[in-house]
C-alpha atoms as a PDB file:
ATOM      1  CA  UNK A   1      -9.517 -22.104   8.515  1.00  0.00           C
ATOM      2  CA  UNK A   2      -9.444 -21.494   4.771  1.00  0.00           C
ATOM      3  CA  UNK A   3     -11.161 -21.856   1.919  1.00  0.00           C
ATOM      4  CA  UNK A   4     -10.853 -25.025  -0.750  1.00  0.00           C
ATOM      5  CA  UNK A   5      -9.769 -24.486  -4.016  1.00  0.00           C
ATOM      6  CA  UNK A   6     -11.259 -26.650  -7.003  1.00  0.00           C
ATOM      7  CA  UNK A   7      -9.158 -29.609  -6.348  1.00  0.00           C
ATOM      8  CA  UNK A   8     -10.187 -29.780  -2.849  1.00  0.00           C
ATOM      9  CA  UNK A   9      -6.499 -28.112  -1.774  1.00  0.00           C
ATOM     10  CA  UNK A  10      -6.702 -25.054   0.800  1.00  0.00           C
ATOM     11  CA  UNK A  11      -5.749 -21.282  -0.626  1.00  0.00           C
ATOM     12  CA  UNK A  12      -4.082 -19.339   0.488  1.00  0.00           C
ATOM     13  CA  UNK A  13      -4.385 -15.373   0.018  1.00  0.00           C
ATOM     14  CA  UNK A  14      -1.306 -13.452  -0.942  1.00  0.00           C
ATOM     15  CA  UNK A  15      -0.824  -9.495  -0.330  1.00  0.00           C
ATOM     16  CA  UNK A  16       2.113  -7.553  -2.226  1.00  0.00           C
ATOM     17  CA  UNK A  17       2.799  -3.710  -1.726  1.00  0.00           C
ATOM     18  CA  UNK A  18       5.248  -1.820  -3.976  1.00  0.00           C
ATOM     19  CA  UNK A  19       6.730   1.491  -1.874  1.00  0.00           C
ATOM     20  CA  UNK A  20       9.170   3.885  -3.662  1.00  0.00           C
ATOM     21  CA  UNK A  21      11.135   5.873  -0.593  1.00  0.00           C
ATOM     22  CA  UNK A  22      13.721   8.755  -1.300  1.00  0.00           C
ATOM     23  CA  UNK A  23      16.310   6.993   0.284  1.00  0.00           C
ATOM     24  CA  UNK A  24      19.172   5.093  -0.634  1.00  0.00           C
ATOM     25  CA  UNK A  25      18.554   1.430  -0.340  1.00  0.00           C
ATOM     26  CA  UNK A  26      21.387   1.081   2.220  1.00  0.00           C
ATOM     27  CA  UNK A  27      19.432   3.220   4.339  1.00  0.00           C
ATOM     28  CA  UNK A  28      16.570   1.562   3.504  1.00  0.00           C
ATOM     29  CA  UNK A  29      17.649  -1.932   4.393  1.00  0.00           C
ATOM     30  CA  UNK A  30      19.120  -0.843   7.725  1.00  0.00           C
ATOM     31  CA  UNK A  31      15.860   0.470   9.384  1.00  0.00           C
ATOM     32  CA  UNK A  32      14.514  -3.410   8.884  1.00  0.00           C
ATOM     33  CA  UNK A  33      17.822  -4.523  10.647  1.00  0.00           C
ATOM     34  CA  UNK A  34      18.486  -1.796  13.800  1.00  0.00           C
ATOM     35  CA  UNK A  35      16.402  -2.355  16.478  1.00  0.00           C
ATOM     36  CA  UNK A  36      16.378   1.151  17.747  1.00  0.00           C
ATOM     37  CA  UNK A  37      14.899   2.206  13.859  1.00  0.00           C
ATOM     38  CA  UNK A  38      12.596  -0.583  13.361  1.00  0.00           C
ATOM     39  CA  UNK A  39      11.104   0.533  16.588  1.00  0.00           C
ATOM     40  CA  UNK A  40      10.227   4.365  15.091  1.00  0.00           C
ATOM     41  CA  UNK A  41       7.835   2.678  12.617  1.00  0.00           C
ATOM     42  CA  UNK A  42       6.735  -0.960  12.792  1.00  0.00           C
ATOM     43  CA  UNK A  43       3.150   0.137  13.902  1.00  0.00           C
ATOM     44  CA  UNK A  44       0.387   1.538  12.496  1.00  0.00           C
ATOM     45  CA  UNK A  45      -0.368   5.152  13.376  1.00  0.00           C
ATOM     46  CA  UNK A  46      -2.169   4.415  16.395  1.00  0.00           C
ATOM     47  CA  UNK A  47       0.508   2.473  17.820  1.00  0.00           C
ATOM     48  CA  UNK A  48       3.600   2.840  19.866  1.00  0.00           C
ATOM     49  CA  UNK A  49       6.269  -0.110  19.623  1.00  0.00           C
ATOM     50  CA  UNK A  50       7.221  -0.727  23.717  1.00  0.00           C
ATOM     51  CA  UNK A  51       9.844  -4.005  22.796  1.00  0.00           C
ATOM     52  CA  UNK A  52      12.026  -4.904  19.969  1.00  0.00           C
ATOM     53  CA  UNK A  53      14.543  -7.267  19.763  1.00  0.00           C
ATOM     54  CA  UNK A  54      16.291  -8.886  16.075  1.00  0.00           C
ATOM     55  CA  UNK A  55      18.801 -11.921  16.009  1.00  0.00           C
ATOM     56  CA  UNK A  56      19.735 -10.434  12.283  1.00  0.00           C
ATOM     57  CA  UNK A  57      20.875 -13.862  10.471  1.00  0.00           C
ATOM     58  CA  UNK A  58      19.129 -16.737   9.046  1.00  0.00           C
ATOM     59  CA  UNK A  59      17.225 -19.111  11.656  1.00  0.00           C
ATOM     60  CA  UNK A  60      17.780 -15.874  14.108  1.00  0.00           C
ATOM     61  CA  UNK A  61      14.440 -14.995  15.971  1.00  0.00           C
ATOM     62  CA  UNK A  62      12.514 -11.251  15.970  1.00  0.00           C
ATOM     63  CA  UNK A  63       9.610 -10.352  18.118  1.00  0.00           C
ATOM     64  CA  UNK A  64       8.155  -6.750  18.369  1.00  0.00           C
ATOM     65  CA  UNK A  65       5.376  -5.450  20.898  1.00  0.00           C
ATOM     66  CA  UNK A  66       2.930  -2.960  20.496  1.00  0.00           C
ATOM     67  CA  UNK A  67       0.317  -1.063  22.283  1.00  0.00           C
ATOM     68  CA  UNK A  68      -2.266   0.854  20.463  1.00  0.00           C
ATOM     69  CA  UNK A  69      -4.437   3.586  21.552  1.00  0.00           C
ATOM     70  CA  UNK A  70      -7.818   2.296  23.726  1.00  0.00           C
ATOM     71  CA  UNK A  71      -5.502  -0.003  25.342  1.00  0.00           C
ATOM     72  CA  UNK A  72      -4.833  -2.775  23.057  1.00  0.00           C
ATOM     73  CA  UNK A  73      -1.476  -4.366  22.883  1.00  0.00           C
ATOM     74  CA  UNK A  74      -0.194  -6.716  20.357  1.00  0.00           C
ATOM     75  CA  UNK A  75       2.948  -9.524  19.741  1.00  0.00           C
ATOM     76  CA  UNK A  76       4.576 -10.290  16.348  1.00  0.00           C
ATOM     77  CA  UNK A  77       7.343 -12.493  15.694  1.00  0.00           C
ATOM     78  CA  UNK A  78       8.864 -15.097  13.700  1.00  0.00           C
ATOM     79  CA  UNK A  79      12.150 -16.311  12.109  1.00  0.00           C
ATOM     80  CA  UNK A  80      14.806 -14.992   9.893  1.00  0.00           C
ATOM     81  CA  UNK A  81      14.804 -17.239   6.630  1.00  0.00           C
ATOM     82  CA  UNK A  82      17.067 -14.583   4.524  1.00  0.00           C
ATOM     83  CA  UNK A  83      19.165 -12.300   5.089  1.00  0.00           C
ATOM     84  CA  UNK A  84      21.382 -10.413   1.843  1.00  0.00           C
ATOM     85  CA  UNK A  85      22.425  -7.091   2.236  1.00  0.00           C
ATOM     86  CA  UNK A  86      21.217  -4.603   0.859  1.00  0.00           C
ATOM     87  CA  UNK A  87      19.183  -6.405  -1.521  1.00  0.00           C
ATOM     88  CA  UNK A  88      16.443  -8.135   1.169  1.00  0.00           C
ATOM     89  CA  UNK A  89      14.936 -10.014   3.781  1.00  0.00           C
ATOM     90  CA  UNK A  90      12.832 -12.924   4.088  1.00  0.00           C
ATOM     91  CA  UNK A  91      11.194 -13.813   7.499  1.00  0.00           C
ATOM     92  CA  UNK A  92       7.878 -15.399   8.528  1.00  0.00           C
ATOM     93  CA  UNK A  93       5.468 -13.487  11.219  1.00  0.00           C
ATOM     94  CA  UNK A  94       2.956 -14.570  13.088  1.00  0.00           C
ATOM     95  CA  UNK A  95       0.569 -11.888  15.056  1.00  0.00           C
ATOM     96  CA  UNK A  96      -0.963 -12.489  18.469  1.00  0.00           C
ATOM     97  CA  UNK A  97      -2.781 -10.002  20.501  1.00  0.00           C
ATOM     98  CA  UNK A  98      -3.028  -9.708  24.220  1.00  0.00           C
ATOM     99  CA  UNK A  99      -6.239 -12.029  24.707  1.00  0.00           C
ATOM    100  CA  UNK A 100      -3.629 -14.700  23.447  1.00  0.00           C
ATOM    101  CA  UNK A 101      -5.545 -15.077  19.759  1.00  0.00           C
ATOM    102  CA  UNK A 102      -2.684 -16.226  17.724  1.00  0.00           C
ATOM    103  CA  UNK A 103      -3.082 -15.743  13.342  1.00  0.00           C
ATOM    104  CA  UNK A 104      -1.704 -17.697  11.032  1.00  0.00           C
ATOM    105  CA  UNK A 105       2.185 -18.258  10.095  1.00  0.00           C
ATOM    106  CA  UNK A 106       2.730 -16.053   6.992  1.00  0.00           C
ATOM    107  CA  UNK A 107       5.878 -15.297   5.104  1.00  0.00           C
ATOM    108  CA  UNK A 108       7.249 -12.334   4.444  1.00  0.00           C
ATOM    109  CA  UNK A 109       9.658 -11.113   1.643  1.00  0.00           C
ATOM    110  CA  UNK A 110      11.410  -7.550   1.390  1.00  0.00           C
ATOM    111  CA  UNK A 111      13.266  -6.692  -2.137  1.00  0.00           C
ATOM    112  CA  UNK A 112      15.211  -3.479  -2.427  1.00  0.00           C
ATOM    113  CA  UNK A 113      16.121  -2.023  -5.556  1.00  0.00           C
ATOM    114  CA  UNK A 114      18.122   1.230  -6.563  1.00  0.00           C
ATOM    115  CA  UNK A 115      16.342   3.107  -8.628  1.00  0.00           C
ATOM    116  CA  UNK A 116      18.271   6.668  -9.764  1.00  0.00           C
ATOM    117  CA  UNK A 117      19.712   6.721  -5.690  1.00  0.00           C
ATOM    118  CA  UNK A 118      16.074   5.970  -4.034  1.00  0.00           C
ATOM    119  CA  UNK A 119      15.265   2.711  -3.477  1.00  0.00           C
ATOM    120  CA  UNK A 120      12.107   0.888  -4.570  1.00  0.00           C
ATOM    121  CA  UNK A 121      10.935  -1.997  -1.772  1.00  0.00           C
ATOM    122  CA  UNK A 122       8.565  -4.609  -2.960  1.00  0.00           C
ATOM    123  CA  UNK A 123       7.331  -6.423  -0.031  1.00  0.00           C
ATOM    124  CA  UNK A 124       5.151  -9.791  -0.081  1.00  0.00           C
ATOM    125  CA  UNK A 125       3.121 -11.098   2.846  1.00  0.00           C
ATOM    126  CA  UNK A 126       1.751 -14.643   2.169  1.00  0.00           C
ATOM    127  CA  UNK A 127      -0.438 -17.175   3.450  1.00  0.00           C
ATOM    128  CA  UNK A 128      -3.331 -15.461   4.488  1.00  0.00           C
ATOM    129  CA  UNK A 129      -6.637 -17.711   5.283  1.00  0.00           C
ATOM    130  CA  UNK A 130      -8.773 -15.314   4.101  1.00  0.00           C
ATOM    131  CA  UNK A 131      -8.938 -12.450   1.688  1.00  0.00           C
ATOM    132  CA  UNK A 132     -10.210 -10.411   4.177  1.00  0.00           C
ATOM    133  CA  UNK A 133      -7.659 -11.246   6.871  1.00  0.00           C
ATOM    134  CA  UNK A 134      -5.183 -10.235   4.133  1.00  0.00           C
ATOM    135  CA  UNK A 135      -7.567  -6.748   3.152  1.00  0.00           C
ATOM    136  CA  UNK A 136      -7.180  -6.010   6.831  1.00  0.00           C
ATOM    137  CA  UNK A 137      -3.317  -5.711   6.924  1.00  0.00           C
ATOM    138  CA  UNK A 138      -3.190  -3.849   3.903  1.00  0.00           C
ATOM    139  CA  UNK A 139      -3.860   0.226   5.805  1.00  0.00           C
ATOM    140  CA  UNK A 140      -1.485  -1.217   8.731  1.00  0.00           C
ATOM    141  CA  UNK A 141       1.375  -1.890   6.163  1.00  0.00           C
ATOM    142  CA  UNK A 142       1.072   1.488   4.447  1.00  0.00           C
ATOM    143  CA  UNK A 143       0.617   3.466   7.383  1.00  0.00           C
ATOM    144  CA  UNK A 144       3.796   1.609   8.961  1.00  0.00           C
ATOM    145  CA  UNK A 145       5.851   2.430   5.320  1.00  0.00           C
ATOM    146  CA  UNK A 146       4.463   5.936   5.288  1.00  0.00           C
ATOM    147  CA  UNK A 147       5.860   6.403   8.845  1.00  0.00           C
ATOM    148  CA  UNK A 148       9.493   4.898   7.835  1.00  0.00           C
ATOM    149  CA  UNK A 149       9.329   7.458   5.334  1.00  0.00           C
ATOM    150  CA  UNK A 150       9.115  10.425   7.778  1.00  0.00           C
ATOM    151  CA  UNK A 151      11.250   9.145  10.018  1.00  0.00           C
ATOM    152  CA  UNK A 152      14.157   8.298   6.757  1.00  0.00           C
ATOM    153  CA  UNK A 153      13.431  12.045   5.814  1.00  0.00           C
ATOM    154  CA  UNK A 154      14.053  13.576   9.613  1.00  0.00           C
ATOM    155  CA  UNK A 155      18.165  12.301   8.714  1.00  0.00           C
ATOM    156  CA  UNK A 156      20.190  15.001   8.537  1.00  0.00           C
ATOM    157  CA  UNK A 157      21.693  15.894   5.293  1.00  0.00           C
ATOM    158  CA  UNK A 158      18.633  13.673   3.405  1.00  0.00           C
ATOM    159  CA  UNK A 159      16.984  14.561   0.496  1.00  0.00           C
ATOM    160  CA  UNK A 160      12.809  14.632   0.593  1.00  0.00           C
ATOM    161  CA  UNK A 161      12.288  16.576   3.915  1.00  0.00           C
ATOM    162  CA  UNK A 162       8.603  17.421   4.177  1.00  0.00           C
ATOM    163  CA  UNK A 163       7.770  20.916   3.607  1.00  0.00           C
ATOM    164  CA  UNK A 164       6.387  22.430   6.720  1.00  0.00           C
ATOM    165  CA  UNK A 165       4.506  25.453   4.853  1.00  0.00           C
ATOM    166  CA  UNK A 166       2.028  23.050   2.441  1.00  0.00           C
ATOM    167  CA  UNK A 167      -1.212  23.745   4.656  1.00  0.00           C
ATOM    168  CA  UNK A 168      -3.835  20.335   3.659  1.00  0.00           C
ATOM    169  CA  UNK A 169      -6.957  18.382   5.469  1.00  0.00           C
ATOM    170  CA  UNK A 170      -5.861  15.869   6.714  1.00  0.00           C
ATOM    171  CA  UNK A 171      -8.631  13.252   7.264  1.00  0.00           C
ATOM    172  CA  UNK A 172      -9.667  14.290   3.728  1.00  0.00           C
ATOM    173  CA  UNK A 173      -6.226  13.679   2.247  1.00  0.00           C
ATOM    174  CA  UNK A 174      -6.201  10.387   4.028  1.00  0.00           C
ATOM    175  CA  UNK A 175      -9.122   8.971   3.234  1.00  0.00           C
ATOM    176  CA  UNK A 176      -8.268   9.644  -0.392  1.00  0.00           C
ATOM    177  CA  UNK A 177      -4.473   8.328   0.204  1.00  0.00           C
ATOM    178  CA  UNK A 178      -6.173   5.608   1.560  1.00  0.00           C
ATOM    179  CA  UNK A 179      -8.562   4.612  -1.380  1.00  0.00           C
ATOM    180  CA  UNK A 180      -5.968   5.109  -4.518  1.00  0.00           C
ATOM    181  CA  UNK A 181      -3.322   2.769  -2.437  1.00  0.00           C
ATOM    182  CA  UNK A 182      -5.845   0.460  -1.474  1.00  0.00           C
ATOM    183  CA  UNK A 183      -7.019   0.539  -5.213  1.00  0.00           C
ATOM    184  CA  UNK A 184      -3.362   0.076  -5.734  1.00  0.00           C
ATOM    185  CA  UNK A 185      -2.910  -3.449  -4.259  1.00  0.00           C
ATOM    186  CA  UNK A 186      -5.894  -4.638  -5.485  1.00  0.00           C
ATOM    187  CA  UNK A 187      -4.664  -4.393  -9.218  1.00  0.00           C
ATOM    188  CA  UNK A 188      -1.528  -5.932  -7.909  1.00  0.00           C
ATOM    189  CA  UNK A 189      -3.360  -8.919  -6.608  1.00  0.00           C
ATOM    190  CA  UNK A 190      -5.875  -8.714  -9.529  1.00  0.00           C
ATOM    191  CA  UNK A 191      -8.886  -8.682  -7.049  1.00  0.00           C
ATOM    192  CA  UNK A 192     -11.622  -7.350  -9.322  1.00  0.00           C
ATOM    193  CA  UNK A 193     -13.995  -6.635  -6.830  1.00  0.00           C
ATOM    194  CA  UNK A 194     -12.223  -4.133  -4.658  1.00  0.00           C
ATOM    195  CA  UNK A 195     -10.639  -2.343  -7.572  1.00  0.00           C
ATOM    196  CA  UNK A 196     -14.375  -1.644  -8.967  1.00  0.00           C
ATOM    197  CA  UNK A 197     -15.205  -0.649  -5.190  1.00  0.00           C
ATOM    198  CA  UNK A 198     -15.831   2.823  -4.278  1.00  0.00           C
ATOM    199  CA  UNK A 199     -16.413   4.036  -7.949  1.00  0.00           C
ATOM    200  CA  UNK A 200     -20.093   5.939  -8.923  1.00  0.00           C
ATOM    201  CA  UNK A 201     -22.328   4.451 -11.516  1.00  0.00           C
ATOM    202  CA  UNK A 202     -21.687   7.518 -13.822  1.00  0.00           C
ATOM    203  CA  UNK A 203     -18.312   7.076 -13.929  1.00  0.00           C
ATOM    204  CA  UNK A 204     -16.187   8.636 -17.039  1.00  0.00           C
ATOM    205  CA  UNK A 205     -12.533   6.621 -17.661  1.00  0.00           C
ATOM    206  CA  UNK A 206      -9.943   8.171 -19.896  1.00  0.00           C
ATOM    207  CA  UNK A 207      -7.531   5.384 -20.697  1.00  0.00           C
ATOM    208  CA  UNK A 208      -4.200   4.588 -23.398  1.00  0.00           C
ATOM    209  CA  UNK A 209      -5.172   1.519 -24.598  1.00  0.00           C
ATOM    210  CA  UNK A 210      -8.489   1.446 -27.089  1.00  0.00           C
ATOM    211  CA  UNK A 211     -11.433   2.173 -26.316  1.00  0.00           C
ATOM    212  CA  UNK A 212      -9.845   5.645 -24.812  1.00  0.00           C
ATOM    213  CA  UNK A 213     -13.106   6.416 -23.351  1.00  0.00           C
ATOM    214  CA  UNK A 214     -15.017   4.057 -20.907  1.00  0.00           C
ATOM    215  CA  UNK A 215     -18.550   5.033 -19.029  1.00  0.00           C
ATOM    216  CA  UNK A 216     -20.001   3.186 -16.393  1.00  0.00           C
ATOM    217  CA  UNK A 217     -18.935   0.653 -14.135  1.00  0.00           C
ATOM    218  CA  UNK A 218     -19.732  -2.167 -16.447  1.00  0.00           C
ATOM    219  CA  UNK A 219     -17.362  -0.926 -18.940  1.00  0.00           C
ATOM    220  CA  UNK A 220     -15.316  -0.426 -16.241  1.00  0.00           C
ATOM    221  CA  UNK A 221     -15.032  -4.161 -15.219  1.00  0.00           C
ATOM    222  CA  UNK A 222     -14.544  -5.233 -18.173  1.00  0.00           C
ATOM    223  CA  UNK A 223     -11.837  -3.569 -19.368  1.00  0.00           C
ATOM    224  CA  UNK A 224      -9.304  -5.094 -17.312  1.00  0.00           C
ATOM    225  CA  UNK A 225      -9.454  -8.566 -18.363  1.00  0.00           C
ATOM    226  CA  UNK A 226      -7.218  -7.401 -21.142  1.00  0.00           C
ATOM    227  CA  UNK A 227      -5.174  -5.625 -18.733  1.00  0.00           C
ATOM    228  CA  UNK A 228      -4.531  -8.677 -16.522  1.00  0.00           C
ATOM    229  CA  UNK A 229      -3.883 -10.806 -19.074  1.00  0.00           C
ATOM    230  CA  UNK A 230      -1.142  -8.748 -19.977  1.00  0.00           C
ATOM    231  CA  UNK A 231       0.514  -9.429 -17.027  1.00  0.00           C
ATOM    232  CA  UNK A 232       0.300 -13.094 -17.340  1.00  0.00           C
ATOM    233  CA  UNK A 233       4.307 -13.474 -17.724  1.00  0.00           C
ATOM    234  CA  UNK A 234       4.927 -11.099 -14.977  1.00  0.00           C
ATOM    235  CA  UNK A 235       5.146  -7.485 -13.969  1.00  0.00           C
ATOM    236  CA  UNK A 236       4.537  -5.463 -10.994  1.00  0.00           C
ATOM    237  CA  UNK A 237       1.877  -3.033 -10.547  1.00  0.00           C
ATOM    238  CA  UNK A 238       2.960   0.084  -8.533  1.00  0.00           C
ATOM    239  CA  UNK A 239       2.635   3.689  -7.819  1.00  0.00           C
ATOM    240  CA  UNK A 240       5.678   5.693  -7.668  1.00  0.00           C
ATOM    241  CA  UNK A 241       4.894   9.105  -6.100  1.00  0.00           C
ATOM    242  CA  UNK A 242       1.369  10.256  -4.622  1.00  0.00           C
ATOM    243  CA  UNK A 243       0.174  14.077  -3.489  1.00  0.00           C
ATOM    244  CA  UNK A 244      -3.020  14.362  -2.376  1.00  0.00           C
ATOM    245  CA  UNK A 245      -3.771  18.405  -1.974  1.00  0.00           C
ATOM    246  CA  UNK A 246      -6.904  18.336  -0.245  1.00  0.00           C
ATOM    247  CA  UNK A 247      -9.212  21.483  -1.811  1.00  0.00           C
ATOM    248  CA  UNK A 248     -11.962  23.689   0.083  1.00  0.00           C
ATOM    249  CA  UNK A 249     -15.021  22.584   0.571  1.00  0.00           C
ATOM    250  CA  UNK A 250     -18.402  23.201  -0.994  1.00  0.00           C
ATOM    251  CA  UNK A 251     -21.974  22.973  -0.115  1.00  0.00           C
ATOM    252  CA  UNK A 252     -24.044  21.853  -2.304  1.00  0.00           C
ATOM    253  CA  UNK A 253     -27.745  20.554  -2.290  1.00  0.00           C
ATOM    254  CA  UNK A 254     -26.948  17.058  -1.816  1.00  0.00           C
ATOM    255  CA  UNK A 255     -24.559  17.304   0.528  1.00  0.00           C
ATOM    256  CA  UNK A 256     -20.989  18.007   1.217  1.00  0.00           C
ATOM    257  CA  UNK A 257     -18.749  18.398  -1.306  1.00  0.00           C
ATOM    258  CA  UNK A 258     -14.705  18.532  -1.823  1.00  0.00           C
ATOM    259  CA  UNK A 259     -12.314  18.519  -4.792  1.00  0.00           C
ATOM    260  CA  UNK A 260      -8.789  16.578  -4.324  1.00  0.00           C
ATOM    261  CA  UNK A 261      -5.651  17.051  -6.906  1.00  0.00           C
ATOM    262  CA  UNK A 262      -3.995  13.746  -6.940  1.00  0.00           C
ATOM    263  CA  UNK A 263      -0.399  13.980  -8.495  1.00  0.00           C
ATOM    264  CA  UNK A 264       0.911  10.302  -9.758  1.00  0.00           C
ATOM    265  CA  UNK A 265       4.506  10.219 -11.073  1.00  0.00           C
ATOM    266  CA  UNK A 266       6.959   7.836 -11.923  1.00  0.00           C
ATOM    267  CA  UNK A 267       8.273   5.918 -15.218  1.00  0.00           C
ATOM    268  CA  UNK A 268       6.686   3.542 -17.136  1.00  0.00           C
ATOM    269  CA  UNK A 269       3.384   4.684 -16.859  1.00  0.00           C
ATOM    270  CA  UNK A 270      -0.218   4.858 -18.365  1.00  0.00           C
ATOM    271  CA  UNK A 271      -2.608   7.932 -16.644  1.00  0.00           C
ATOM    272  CA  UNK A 272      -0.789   6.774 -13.149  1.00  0.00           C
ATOM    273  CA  UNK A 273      -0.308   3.495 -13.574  1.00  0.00           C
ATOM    274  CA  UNK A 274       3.092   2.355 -13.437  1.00  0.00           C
ATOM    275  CA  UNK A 275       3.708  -1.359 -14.973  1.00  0.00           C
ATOM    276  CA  UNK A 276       6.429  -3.353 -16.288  1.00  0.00           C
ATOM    277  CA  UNK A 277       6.704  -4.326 -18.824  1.00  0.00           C
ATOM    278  CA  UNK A 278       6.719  -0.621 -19.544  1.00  0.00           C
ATOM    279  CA  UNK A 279       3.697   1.342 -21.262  1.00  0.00           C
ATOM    280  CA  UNK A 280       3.726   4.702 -22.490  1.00  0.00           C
ATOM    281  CA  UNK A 281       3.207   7.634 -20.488  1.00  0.00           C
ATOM    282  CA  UNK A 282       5.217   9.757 -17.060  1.00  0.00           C
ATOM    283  CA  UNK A 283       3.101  11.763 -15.362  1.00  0.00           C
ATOM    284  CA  UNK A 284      -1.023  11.964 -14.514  1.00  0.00           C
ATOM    285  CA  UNK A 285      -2.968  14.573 -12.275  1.00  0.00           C
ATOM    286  CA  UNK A 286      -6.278  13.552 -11.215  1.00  0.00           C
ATOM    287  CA  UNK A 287      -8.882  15.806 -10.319  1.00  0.00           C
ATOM    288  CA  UNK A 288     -11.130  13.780  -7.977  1.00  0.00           C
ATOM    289  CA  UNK A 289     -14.667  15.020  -6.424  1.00  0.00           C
ATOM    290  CA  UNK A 290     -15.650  13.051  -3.308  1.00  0.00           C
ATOM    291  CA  UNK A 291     -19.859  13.048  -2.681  1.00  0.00           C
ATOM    292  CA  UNK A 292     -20.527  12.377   1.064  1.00  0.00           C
ATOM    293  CA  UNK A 293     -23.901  11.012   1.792  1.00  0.00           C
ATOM    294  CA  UNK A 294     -25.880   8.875   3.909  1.00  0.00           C
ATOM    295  CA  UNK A 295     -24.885   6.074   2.651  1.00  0.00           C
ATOM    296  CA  UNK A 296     -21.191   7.173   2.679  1.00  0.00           C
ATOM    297  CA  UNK A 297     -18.363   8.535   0.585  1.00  0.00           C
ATOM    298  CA  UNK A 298     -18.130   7.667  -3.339  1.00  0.00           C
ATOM    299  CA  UNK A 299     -14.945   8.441  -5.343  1.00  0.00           C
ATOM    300  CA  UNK A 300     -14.981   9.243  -8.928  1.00  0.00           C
ATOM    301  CA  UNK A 301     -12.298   9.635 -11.540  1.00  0.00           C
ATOM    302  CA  UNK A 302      -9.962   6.699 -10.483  1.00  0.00           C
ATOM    303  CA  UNK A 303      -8.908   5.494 -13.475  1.00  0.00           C
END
């Protein structure tokens, strides 16, 4: 059940993720549509798809099974409200795993746009009960994009092919991957707390806008009540390209210790974030040191 708003109506919680693949948007658009390439990726990593079937038209029915690793096996399906090639897809989804829970009814809506021959997907999942139960799908969604974009890259004759001989960590990488996308949504849905998660005390913030230099989480905070409100009229919050090249690691006397380089690129950006309407700015590397201690990891440097 969810939560009551001022007026006494029920909210709802509303989860938007901004992907840029390599790929043109044809391409793009089909592996939502082709059973046999939905099936490669529409699971998170731990996951195998064992049943797909797609009535591609609007009021035609989906459904997609799962099975996961430990033994857990899950449903989702729903209705086909949309259908425009190339330029998206609108469908609701419900999830229900094998003990028969059943989750709410949510929508779901899938833009493409060409940008320069790749294809920029915006995709919106809404009506959520919770902002947890929306936090929870967020890692599921990226690892499922993040798998459509190895499996687009494995065509022959595409662009973007992962280079075999880059050597990284990769639980570090991931956990870092993890964090910035995760940091990501969270500006897109404008949900304070979790963007000021997972940031030290001592933090240092090197930003465009006045002041250019921010310390501490409190200054933190507070500077992006003029960012959001620069986005009252509209604009989408997004990261174009992210490397995370995972460095050696350290020991140091209080504890473990490992430096990341975190590569953000795109256009229309301000140190790695990419908005419109535009700011100034292309390009931003990050040096990031994660501290591991007892009472777990702590990131600092995201700006």
């Amino acid at each position: 059940m969810g939560t009551n708003d001022d007026r006494g109506h029920e909210m709802t919680y509303d989860l938007t993720l901004v992907h840029l693949f390599d790929a043109p948007r044809e391409l793009v658009f089909r592996q939502w549509i082709d059973p046999a390439e939905l099936s490669t990726w529409f699971a998170s990593d731990i996951c195998t798809v064992t049943f797909c079937e797609l009535e591609v038209r609007p009021g035609g029915r989906w459904r997609v099974e799962y099975r996961c690793e430990g033994g857990s096996a899950y449903a989702e399906y729903g209705e086909f409200d949309e259908v425009v090639a190339p330029e998206g897809l609108a469908f609701t989804l419900t999830q229900e795993d094998h003990h028969g829970n059943v989750g709410p009814v949510t929508h779901v809506t899938v833009r493409f746009a060409d940008v320069d021959g790749r294809t920029e997907m915006t995709f919106t999942q809404t009506g959520f009960n919770t902002a947890a139960q929306r936090d929870s799908h967020i890692e599921g969604w990226n690892e499922c994009f993040r798998k459509l974009e190895r499996h687009m890259a494995s065509v022959p004759g595409r662009r973007g092919a992962p280079d075999s001989s880059i050597s990284t960590e990769p639980d570090a990488e991931g956990e870092i991957r993890t964090l910035i996308e995760r940091w990501a949504n969270a500006v897109q849905n404008q949900d304070l707390e979790t963007i000021v998660s997972h940031h030290t005390s001592d933090l240092l913030m090197f930003d465009v806008p006045p002041p250019t230099e921010l310390r501490g989480t409190g200054a933190y905070r507070d500077s992006w009540t003029p960012f959001f409100d620069h986005f009252k009229n509209g604009g989408v919050f997004a990261i174009d390209r992210l490397d995370v090249v995972a460095g050696p690691k350290r020991r140091r006397h209080h504890g473990r210790a490992s430096a990341y380089l975190i590569h953000v690129d795109g256009p229309n950006q301000a140190l790695g974030r990419r908005v419109q309407p535009p700011m100034e700015g292309s390009m931003t590397t990050y040096l990031i040191g994660r501290r591991l201690k007892s009472a777990g990891p702590a990131v600092s440097g995201i700006a």
